[in-house]
C-alpha atoms as a PDB file:
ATOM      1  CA  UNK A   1      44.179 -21.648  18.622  1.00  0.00           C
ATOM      2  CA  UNK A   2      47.636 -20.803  17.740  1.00  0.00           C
ATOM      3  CA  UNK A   3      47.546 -18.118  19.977  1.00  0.00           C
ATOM      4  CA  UNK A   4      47.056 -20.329  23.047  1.00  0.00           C
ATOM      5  CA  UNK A   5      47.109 -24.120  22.659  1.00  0.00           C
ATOM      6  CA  UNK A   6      44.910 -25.074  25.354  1.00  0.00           C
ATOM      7  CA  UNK A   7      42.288 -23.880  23.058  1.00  0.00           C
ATOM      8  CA  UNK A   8      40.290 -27.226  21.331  1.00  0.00           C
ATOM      9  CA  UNK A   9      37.718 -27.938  19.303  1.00  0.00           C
ATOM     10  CA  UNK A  10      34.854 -30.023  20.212  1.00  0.00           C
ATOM     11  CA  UNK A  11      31.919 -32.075  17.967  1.00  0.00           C
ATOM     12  CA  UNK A  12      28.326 -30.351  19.126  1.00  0.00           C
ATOM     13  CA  UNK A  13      26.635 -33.557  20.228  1.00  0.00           C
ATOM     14  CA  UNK A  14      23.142 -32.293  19.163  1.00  0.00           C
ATOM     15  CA  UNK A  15      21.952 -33.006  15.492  1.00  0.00           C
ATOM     16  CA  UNK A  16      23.226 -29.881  14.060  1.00  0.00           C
ATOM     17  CA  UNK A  17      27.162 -31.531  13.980  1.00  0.00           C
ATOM     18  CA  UNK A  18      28.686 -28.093  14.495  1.00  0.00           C
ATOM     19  CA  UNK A  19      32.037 -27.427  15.156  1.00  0.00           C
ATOM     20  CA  UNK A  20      32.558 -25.522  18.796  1.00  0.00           C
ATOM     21  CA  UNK A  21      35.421 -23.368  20.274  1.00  0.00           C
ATOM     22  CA  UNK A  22      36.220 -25.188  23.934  1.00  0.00           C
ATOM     23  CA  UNK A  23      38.446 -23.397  26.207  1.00  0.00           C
ATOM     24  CA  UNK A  24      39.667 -24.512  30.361  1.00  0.00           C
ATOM     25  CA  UNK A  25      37.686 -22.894  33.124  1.00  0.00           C
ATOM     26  CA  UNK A  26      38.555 -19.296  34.550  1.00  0.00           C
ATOM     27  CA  UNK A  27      40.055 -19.508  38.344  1.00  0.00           C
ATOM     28  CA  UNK A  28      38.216 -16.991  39.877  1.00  0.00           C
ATOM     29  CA  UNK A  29      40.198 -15.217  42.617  1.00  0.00           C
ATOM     30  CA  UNK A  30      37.799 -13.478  44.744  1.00  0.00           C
ATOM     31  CA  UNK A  31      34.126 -12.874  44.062  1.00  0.00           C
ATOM     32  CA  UNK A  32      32.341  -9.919  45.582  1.00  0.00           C
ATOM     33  CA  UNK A  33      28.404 -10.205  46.760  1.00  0.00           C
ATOM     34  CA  UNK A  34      26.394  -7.839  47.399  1.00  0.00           C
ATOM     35  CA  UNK A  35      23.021  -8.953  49.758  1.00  0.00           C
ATOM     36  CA  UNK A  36      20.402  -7.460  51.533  1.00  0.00           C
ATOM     37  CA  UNK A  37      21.662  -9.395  55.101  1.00  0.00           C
ATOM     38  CA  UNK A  38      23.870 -11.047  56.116  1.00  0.00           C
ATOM     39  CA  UNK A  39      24.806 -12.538  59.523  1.00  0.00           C
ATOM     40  CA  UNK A  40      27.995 -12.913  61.487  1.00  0.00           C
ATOM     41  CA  UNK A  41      28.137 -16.205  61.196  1.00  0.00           C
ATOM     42  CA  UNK A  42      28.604 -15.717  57.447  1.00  0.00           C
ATOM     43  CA  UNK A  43      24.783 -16.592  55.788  1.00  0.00           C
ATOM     44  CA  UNK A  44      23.336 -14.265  53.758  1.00  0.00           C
ATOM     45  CA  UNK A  45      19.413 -13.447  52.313  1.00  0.00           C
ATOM     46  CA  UNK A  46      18.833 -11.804  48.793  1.00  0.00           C
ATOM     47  CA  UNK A  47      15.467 -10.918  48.774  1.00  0.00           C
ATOM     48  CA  UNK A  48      15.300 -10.068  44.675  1.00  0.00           C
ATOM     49  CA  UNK A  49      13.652 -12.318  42.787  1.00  0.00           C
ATOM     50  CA  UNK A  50      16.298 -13.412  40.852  1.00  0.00           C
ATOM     51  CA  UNK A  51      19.615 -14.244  42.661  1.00  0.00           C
ATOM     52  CA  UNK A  52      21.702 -13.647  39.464  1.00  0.00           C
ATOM     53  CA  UNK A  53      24.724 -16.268  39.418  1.00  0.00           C
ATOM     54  CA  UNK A  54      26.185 -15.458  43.220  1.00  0.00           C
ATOM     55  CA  UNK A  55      26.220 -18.825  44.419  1.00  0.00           C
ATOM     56  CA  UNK A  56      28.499 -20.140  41.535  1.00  0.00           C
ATOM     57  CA  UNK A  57      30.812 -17.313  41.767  1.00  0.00           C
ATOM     58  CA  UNK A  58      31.235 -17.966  45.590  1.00  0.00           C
ATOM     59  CA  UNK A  59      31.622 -21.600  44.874  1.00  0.00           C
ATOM     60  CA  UNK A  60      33.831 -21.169  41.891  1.00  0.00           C
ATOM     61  CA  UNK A  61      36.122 -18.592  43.687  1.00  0.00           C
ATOM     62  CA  UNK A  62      39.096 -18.975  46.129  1.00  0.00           C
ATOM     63  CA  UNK A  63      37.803 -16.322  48.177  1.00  0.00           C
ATOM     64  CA  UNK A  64      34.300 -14.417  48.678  1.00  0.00           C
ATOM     65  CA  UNK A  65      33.967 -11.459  50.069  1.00  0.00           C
ATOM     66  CA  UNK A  66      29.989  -9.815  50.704  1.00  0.00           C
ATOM     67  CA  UNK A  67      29.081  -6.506  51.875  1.00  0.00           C
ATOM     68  CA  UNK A  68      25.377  -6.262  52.865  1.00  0.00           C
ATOM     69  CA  UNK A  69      22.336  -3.798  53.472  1.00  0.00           C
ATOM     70  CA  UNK A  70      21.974  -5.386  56.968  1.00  0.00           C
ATOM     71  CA  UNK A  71      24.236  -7.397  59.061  1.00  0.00           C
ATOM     72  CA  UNK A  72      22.638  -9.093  61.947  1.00  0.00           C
ATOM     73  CA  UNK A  73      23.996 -11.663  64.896  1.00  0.00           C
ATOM     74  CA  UNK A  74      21.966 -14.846  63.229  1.00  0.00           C
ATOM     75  CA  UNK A  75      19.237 -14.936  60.554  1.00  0.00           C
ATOM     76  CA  UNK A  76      18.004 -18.389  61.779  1.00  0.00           C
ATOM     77  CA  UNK A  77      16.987 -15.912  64.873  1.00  0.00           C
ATOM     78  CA  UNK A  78      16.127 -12.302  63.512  1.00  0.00           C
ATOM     79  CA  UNK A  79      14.780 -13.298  59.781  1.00  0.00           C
ATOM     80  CA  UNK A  80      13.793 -17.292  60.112  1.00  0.00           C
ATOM     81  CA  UNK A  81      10.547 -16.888  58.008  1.00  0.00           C
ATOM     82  CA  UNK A  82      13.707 -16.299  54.676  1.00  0.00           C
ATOM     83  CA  UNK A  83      15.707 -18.866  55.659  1.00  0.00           C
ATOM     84  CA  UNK A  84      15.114 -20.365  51.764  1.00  0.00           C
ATOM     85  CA  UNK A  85      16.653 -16.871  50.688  1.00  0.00           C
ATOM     86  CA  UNK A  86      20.524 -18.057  51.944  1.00  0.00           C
ATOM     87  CA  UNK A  87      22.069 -18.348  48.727  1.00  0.00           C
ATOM     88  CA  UNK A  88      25.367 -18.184  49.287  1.00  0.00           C
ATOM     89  CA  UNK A  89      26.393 -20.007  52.556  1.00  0.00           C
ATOM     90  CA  UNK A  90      28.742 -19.628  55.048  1.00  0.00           C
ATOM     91  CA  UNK A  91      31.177 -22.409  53.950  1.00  0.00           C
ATOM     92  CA  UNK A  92      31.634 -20.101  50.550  1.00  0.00           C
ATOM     93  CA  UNK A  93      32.348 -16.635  52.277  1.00  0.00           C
ATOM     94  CA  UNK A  94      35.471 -15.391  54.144  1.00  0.00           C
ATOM     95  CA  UNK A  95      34.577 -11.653  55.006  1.00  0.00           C
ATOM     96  CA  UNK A  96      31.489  -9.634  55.448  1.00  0.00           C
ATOM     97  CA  UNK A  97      31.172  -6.128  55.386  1.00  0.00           C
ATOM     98  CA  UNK A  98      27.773  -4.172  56.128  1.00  0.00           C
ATOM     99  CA  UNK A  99      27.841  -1.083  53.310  1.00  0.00           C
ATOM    100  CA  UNK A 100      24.124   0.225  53.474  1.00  0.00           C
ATOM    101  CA  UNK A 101      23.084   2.216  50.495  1.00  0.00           C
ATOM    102  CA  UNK A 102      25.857   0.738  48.356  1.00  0.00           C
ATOM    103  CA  UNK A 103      23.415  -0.811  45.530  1.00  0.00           C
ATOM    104  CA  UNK A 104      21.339   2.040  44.923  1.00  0.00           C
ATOM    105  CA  UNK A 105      21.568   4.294  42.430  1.00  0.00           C
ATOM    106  CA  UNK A 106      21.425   8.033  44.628  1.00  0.00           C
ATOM    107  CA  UNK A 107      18.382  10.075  42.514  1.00  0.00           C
ATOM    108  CA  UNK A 108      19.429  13.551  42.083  1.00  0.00           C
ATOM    109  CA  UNK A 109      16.294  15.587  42.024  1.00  0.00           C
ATOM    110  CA  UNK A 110      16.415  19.115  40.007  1.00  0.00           C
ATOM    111  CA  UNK A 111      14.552  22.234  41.941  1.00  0.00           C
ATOM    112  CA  UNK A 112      12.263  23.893  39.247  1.00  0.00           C
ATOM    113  CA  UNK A 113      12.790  27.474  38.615  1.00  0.00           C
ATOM    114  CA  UNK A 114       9.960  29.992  37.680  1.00  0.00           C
ATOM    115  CA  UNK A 115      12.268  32.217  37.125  1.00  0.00           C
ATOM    116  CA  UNK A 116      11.829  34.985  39.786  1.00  0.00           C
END
């Protein structure tokens, strides 16, 4: 804590009575999303099962910024059947970018010799 003062420590409130390390929140500059769509008017659809923590980073952040698998005019129109898949909304995002291909891993695949 001497090394930066807004450092404190803090009384656990469970049972235990420990002593805990509390520290201000990080101010996120941008945070960059990756979806499977996305539309122009800024919504987006994951369709993973889990939708990892992209929400609070978009919230948390000054700017967001996703690239996407698909971008499409309006998901309410192409995709409505996963409209419960918009995690992070357009209010959160400022630029979109469709970058297909640019989660997955590219397999390289080795030719078997039989030595002839």
């Amino acid at each position: 804590m001497t090394m930066n003062p807004e450092f404190r420590t803090v009384r656990s409130p469970y049972d235990d009575g420990g002593v805990l390390l509390a520290m201000p929140a990080i101010e996120l500059d941008a945070a960059l999303v990756h979806v499977d769509r996305a539309d122009r008017l800024g919504n987006t659809q994951t369709l993973g099962p889990d939708p990892y923590f992209d929400e609070h980073y978009a919230r948390a952040s000054t700017s967001c910024y996703v690239t996407c698998e698909e971008l499409v005019d309006r998901l309410d129109l192409s995709h409505p059947e996963d409209a419960r898949l918009n995690h992070v909304r357009a209010l959160f995002r400022h630029r979109a970018s469709c970058t297909r291909r640019s989660a997955r891993t590219r397999r390289r695949t080795r030719r078997a010799t039989d030595g002839t």
